[in-house]
Protein backbone atom coordinates (compact mmCIF):
# COMPACT_ATOMS: atom_id res chain seq x y z
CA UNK A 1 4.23 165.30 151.68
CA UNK A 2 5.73 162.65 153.23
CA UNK A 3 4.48 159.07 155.19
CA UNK A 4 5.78 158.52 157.95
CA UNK A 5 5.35 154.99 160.40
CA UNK A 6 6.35 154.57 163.92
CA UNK A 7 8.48 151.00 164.50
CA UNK A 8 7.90 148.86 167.38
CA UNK A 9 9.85 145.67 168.71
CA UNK A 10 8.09 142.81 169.73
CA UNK A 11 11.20 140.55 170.32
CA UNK A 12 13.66 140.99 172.95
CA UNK A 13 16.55 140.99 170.60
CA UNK A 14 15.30 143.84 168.58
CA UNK A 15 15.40 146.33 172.01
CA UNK A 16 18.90 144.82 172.50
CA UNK A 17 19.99 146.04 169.07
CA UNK A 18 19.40 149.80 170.46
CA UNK A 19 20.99 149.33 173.47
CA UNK A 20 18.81 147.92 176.36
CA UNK A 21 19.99 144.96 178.33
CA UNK A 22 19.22 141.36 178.32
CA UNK A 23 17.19 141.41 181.05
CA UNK A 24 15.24 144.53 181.01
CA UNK A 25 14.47 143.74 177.17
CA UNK A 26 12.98 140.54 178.05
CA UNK A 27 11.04 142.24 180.75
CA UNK A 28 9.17 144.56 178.41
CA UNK A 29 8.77 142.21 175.67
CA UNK A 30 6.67 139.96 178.60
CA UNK A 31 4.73 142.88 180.14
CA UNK A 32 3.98 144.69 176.86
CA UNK A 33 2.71 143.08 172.97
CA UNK A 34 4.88 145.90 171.67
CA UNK A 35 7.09 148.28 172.95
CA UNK A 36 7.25 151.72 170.77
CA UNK A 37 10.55 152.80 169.43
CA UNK A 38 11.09 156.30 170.40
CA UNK A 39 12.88 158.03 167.87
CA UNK A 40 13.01 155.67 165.17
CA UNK A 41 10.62 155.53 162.23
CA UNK A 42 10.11 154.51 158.51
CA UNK A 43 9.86 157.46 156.15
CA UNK A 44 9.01 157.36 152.39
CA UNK A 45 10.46 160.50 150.26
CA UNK A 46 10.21 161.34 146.93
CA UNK A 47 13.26 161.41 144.64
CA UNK A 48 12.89 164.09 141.94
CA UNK A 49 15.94 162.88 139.91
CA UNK A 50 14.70 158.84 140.06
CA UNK A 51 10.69 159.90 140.18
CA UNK A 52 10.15 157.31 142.87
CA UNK A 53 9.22 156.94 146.22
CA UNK A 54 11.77 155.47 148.75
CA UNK A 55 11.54 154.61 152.14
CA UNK A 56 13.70 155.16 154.61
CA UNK A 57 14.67 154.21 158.56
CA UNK A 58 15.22 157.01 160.30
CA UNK A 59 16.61 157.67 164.01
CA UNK A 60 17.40 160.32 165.79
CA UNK A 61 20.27 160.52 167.46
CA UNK A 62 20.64 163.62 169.11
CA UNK A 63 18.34 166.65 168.93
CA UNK A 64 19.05 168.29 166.13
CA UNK A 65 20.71 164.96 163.87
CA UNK A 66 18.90 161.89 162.46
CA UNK A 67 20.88 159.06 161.33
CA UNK A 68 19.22 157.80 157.58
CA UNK A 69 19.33 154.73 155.65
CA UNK A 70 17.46 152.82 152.78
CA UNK A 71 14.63 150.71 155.31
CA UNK A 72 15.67 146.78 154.87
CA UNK A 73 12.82 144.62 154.38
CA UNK A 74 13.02 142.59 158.12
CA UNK A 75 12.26 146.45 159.52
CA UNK A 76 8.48 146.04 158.14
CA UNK A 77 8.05 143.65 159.98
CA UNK A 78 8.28 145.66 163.26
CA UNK A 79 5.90 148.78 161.33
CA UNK A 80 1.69 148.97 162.64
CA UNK A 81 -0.81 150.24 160.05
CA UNK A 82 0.55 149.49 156.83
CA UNK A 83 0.06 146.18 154.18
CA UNK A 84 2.48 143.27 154.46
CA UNK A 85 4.27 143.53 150.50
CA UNK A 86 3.57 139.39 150.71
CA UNK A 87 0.87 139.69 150.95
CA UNK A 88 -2.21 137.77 154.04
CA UNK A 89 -0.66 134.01 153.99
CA UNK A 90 -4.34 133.21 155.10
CA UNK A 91 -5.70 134.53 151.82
CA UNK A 92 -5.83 132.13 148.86
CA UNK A 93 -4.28 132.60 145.63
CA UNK A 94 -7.61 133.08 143.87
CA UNK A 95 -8.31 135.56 146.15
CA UNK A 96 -5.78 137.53 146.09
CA UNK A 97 -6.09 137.59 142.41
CA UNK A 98 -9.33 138.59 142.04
CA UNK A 99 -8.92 141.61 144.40
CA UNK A 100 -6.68 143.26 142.18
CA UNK A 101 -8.94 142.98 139.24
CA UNK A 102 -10.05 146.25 137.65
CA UNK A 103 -13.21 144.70 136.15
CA UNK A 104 -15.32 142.82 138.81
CA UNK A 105 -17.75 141.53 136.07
CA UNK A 106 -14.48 138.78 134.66
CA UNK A 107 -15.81 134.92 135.15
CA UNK A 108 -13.21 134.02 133.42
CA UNK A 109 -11.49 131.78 136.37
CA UNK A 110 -15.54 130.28 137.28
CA UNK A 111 -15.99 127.08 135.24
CA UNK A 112 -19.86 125.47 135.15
CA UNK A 113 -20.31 121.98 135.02
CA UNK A 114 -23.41 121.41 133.39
């Protein structure tokens, strides 16, 4: 089973990259927050030789053919509904540590001034 995330541009340069023109680009990018990317998505599959997960960009080109390449990190910028690898750059340090902690219960970072 495989994940699969739709891509959307939300820069007028991005819908020039696949082909629109200047104007009509910056005409969508005004009227809409994002536009979708028909045909395009990020795809993780599982590599039995390397036993990892690898994601992928994938377009289609024509009906039956789908162009595929390892997804660069700038394209996850353009994904909705997954986790930014960085990370929330509103969420402190401390934070951030603490919410991968296995063991709630560690004060180990709290110091008490008595």
């Amino acid at each position: 089973m495989s994940q699969k995330y739709n891509l959307f541009a939300d820069q007028a340069g991005q819908l020039q990259q696949r082909g629109i023109n200047r104007r009509n680009a910056l005409m969508l990018v005004a009227s809409q927050t994002a536009v979708h990317l028909e045909g395009e998505w990020l795809e993780a599959f599982w590599c039995d030789q390397c036993q990892q997960t690898k994601w992928y960009h994938v377009r289609k080109t024509d009906e039956r053919v789908y162009e595929i390449k390892l997804a660069p990190p700038e394209l996850w910028q353009q994904v909705t509904g997954v986790i930014d690898p960085q990370g929330n750059p509103s969420v402190g340090e401390f934070t951030r540590r603490h919410s991968r902690l296995l063991n709630a219960s560690s004060m180990k970072d709290f110091q008490f001034v008595s």
